[in-house]
Protein backbone atom coordinates (compact mmCIF):
# COMPACT_ATOMS: atom_id res chain seq x y z
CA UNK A 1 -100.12 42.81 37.29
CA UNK A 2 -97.26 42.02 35.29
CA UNK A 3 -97.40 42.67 31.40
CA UNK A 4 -96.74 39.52 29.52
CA UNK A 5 -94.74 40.65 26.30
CA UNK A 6 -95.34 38.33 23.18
CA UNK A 7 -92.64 36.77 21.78
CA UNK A 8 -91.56 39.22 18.95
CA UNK A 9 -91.76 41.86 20.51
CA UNK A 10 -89.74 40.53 23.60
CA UNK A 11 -87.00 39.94 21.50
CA UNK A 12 -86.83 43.19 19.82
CA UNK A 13 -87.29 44.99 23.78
CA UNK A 14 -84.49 42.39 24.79
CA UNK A 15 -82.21 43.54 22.01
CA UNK A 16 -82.92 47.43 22.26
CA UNK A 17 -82.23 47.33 26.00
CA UNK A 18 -79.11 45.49 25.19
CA UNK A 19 -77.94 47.93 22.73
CA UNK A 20 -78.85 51.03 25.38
CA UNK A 21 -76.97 49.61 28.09
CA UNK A 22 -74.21 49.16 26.31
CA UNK A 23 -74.00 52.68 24.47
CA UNK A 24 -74.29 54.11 28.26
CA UNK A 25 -71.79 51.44 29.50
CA UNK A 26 -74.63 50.41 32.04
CA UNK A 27 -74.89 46.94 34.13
CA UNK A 28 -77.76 45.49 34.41
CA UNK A 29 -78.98 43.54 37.69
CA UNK A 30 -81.90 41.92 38.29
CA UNK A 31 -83.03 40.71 41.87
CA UNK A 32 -84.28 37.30 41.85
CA UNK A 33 -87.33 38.51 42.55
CA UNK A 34 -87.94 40.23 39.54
CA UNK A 35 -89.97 39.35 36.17
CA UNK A 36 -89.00 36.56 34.47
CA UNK A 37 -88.30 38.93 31.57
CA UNK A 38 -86.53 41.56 33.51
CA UNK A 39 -84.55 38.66 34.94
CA UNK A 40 -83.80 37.59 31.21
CA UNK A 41 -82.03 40.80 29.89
CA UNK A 42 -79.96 40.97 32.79
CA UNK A 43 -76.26 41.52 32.86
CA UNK A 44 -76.77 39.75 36.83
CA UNK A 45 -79.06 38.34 38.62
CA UNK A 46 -79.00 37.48 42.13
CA UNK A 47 -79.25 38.83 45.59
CA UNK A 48 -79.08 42.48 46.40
CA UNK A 49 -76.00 42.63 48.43
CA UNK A 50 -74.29 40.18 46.21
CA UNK A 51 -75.18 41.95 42.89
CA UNK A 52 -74.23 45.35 44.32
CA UNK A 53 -70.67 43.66 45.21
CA UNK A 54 -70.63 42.34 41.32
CA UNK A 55 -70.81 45.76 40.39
CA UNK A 56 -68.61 47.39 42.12
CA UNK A 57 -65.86 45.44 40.73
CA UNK A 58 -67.07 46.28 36.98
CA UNK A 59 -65.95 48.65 34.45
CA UNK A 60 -69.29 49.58 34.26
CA UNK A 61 -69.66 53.63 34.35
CA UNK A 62 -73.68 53.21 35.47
CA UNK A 63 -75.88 50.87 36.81
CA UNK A 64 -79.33 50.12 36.24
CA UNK A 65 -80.67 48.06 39.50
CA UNK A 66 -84.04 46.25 39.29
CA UNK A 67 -85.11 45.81 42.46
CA UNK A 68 -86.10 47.73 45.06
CA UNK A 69 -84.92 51.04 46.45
CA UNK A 70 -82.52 49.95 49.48
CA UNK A 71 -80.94 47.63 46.96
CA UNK A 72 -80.27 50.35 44.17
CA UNK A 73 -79.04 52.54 47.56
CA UNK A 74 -76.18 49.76 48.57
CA UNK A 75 -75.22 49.49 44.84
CA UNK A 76 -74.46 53.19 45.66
CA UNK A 77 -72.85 52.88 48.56
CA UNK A 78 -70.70 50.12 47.27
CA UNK A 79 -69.66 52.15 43.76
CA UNK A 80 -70.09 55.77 45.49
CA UNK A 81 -68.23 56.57 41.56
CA UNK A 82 -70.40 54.81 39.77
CA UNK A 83 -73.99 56.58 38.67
CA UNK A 84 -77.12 54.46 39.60
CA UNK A 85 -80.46 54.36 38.51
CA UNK A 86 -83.28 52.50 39.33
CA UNK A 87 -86.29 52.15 36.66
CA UNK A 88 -89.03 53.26 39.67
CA UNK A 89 -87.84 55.45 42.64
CA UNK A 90 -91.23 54.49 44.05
CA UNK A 91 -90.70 50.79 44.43
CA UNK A 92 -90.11 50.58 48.27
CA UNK A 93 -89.96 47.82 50.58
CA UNK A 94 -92.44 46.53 53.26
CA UNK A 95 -89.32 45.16 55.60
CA UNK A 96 -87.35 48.17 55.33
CA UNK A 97 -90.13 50.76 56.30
CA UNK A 98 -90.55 49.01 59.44
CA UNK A 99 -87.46 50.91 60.71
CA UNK A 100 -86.02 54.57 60.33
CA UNK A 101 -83.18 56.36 61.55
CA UNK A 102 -84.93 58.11 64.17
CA UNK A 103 -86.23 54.71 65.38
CA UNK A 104 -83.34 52.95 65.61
CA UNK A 105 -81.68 56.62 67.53
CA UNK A 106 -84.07 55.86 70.29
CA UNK A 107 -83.77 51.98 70.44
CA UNK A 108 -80.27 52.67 70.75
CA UNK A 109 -80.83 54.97 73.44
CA UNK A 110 -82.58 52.32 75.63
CA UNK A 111 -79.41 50.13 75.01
CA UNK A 112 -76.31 52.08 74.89
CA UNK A 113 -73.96 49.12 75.24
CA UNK A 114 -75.68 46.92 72.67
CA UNK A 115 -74.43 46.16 69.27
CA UNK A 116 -76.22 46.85 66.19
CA UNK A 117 -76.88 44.08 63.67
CA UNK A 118 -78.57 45.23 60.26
CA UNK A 119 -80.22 42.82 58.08
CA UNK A 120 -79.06 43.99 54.61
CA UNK A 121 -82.94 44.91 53.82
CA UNK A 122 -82.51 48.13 55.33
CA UNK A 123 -82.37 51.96 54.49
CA UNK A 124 -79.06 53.47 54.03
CA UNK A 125 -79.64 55.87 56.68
CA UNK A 126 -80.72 52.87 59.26
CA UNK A 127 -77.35 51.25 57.65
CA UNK A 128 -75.09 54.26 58.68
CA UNK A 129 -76.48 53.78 62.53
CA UNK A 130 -75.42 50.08 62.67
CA UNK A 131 -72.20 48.53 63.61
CA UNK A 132 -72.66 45.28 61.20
CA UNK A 133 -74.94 44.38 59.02
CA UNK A 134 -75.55 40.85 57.90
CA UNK A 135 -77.52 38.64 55.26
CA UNK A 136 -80.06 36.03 55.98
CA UNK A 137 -77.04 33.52 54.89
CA UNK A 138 -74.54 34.56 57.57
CA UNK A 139 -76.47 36.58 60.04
CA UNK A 140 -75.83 33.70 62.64
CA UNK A 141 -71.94 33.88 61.74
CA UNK A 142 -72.20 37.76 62.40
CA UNK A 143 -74.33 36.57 65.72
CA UNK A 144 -71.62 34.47 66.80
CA UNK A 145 -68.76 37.20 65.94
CA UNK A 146 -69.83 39.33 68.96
CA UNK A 147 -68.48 38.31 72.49
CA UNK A 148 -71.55 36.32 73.84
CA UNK A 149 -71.94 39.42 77.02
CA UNK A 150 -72.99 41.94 74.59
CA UNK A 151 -76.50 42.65 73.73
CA UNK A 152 -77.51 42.59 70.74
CA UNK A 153 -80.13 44.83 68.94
CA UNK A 154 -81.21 42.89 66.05
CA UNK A 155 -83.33 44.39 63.00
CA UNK A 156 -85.44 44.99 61.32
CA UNK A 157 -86.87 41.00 60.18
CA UNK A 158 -88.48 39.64 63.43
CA UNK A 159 -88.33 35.98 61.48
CA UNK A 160 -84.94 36.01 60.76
CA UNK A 161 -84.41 37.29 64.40
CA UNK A 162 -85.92 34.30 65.77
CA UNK A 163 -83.90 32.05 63.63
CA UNK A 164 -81.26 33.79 64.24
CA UNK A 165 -81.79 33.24 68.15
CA UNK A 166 -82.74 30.01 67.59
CA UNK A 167 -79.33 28.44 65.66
CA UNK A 168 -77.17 30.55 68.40
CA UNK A 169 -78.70 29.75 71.21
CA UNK A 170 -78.22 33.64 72.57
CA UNK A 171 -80.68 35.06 74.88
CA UNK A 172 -79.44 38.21 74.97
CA UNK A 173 -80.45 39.06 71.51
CA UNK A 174 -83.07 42.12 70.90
CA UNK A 175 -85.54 41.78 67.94
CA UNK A 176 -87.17 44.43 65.97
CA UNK A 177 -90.79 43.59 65.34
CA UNK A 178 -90.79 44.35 61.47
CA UNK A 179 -91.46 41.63 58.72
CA UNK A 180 -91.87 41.81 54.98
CA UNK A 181 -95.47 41.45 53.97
CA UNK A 182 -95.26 39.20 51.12
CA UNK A 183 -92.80 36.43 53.19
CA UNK A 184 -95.26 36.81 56.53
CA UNK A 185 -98.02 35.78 54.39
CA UNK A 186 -97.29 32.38 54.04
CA UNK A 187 -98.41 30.65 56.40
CA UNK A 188 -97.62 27.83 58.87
CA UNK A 189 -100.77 26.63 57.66
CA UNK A 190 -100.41 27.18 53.67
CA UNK A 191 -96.93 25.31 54.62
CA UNK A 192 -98.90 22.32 56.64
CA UNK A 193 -101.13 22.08 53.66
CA UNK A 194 -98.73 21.95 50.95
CA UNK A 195 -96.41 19.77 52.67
CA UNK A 196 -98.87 17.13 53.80
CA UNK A 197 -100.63 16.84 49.92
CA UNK A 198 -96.76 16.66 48.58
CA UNK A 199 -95.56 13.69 50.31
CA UNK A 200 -91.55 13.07 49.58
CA UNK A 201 -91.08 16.78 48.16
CA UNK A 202 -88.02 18.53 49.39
CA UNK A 203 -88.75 22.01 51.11
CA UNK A 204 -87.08 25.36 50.40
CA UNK A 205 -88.20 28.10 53.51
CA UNK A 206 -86.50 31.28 53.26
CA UNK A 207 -86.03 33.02 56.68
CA UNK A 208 -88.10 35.89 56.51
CA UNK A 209 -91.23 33.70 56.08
CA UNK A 210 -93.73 33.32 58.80
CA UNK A 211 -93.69 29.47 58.24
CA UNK A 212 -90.05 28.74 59.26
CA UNK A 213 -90.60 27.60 62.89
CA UNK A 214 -93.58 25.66 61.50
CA UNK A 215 -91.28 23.89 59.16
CA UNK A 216 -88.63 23.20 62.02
CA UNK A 217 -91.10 21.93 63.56
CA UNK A 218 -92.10 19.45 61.07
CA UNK A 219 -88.90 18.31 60.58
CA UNK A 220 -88.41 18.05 64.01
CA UNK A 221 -91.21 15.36 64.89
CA UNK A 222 -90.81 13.82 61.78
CA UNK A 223 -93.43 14.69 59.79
CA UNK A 224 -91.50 15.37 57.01
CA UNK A 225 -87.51 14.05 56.78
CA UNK A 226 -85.00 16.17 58.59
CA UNK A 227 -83.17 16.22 55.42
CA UNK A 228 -85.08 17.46 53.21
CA UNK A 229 -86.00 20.52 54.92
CA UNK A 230 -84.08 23.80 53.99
CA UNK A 231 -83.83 27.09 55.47
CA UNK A 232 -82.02 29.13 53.16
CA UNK A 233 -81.50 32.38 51.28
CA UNK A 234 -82.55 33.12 48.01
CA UNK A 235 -78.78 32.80 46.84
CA UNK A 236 -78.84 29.43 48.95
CA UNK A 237 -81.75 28.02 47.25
CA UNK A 238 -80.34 28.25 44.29
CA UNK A 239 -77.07 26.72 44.84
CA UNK A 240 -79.20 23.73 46.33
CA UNK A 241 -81.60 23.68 43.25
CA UNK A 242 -78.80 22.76 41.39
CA UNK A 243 -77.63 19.95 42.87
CA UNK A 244 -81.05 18.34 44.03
CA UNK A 245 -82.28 15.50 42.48
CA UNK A 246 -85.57 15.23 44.06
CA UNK A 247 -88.67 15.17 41.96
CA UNK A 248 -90.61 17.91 43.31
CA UNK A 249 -89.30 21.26 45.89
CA UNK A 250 -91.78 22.90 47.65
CA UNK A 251 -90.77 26.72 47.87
CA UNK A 252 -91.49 29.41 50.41
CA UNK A 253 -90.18 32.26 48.95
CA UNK A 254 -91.38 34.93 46.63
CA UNK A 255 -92.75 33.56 43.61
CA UNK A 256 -90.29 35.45 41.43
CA UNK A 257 -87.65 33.17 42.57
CA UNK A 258 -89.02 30.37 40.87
CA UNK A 259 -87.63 31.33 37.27
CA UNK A 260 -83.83 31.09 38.32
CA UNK A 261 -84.91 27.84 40.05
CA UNK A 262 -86.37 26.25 37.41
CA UNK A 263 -83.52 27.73 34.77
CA UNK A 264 -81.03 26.15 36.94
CA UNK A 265 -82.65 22.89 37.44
CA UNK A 266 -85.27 21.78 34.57
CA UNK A 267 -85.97 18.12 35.48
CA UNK A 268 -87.07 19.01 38.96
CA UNK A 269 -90.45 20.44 39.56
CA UNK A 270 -90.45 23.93 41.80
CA UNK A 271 -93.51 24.80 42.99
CA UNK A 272 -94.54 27.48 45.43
CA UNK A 273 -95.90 27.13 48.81
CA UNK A 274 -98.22 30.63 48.68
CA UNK A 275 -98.50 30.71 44.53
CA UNK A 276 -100.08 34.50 45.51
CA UNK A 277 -95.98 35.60 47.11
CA UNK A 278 -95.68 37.84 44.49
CA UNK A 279 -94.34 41.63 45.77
CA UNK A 280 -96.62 44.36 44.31
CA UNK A 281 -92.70 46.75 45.13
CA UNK A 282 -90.87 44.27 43.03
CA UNK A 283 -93.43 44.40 40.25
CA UNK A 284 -93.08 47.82 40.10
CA UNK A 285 -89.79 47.22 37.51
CA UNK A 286 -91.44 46.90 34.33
CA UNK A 287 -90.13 46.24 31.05
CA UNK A 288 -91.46 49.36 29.74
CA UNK A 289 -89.78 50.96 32.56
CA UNK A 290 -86.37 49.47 32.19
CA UNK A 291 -86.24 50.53 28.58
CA UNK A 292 -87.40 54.38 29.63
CA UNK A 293 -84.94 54.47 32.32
CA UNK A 294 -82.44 53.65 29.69
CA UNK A 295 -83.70 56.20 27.26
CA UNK A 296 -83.93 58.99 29.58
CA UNK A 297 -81.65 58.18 32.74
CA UNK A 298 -83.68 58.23 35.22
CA UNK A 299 -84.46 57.76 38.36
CA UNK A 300 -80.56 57.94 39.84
CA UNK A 301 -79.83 57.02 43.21
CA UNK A 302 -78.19 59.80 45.64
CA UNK A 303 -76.97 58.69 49.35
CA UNK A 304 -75.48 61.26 51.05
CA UNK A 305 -71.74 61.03 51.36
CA UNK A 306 -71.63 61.00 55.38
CA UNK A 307 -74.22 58.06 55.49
CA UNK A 308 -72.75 56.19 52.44
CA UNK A 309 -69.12 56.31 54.30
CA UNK A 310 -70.98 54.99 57.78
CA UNK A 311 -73.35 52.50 56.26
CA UNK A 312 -70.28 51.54 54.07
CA UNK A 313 -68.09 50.70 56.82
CA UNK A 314 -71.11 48.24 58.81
CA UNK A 315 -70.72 46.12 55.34
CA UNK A 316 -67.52 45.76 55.32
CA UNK A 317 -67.29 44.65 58.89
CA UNK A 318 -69.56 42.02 58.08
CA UNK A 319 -67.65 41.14 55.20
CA UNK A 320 -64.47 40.92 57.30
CA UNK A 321 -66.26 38.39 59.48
CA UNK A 322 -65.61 35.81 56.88
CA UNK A 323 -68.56 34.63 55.76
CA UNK A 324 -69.96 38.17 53.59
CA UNK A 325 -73.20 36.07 52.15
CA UNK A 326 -74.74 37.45 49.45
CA UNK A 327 -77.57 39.18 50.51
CA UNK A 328 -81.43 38.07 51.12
């Protein structure tokens, strides 16, 4: 359960971790799916791939990722000079456990000619086994790359699989059956529900969720306009929040993503399609831990120079697709 600081002493946490970061010469990032007040004191905030990108091209001698542990392991791989912390080496990810190395060796195995496509959300050891990865923004671009007789091994988000397989049309296309809790928990039927009581509302599904075919669907017969349905990525939702003049969006996303909405669009009203998509992983990044990882330096981020090099070199092929996305 997140701590709620009162105002005071917010502002005199806000300034002290200011002051810290920049004695260390730290960046600060915040995933959008962090607290609202971890989100606030943030140098960044954004998706993982696309903050780890922002700071590798700072002057920034360390930095402090909030988020979860894959995402503080690409901000490594992407500034292998750069020191990196995150404030809790425990915060882990449901998505990403679904898949290890040694998995993905013997999945491999079974298809030697197939290419590997890694969803950003991924270990950096699963990374370093993949021949490009993608984001949920251009994963059917990196789909569509690959010369339509190759198989593909696709992994680890069996949603964003699907979607993927959908929007391509390919067939040959092999999906890992790995989700992340907190999107597979909401619902086609929390979507049905919240749709159908919020007549007119625009809709904002995020790929991962187990509600997106539901929502296609919708759109599809008519039961809600074609138009205002959205699948997008959390960096996609927000370039559309700011733009939309609707009213009311529906949002199926983690919850935390509802404070950048709202910041970058006040006169339209975001509300949540589960209001309980909040990720226990993503809590873990407290205020109290932010300012003790600043005090003390710790925990840093290590990737193995071998794996960073290999996982490394499956971003940057995506990246010289054309499209690099920006992460989740």
């Amino acid at each position: 359960m997140a701590i709620k600081l009162d105002t005071t002493v917010e502002t005199d946490w806000m300034e002290t971790v200011r002051e810290l970061a920049s004695q260390r010469n730290a960046v600060i990032l915040a995933h959008n799916y962090q607290l609202p007040e971890i989100q606030d004191v943030a140098d960044y905030v954004g998706d993982s791939l696309g903050l780890s990108r922002i700071a590798a091209e700072t002057d920034a001698d360390e930095v402090i990722f909030c988020g979860v542990h894959f995402m503080a392991e690409t901000a490594k791989i992407l500034s292998p000079e750069k020191r990196v912390y995150i404030p809790d080496a425990n915060a882990g990810c449901s998505l990403a456990d679904t898949i290890n190395a040694d998995q993905l060796r013997e999945w491999k195995a079974q298809h030697p000619d197939a290419v590997v496509v890694s969803y950003v959300n991924t270990t950096a050891e699963v990374k370093a086994l993949t021949d490009v990865c993608c984001t949920s923004s251009n994963a059917a671009d990196v789909v569509r790359s690959i010369a339509e007789d190759k198989e593909i091994l696709f992994l680890p988000d069996q949603f964003l699989g699907a979607h993927v397989r959908r929007v391509t049309g390919r067939k040959n296309i092999h999906v890992w059956a790995g989700e992340c809790h907190v999107h597979a928990d909401i619902s086609p039927s929390a979507l049905v529900d919240t749709v159908r009581a919020n007549e007119g509302a625009e809709l904002y599904v995020h790929p991962e969720c187990g509600c997106t075919t539901s929502a296609l669907w919708m759109a599809e017969s008519g039961e809600i306009p074609g138009d205002n349905t959205h699948i997008l990525s959390t960096g996609g939702m927000l370039e559309e929040a700011k733009k939309t003049t609707s009213e009311r969006v529906l949002v199926a996303t983690e919850i935390g993503m509802l404070h950048q909405l709202r910041k970058a669009n006040p006169t339209t009203e975001f509300m949540p399609v589960n209001p309980q998509a909040a990720c226990p992983f993503m809590q873990m990044i407290t205020p109290e831990k932010l300012l003790k990882c600043l005090q003390e330096g710790k925990d840093e981020v290590f990737v193995e120079k071998q794996t960073a090099d290999a996982a490394r070199t499956a971003v940057e092929r995506m990246i010289a697709i054309g499209n690099p996305g920006s992460g989740e």
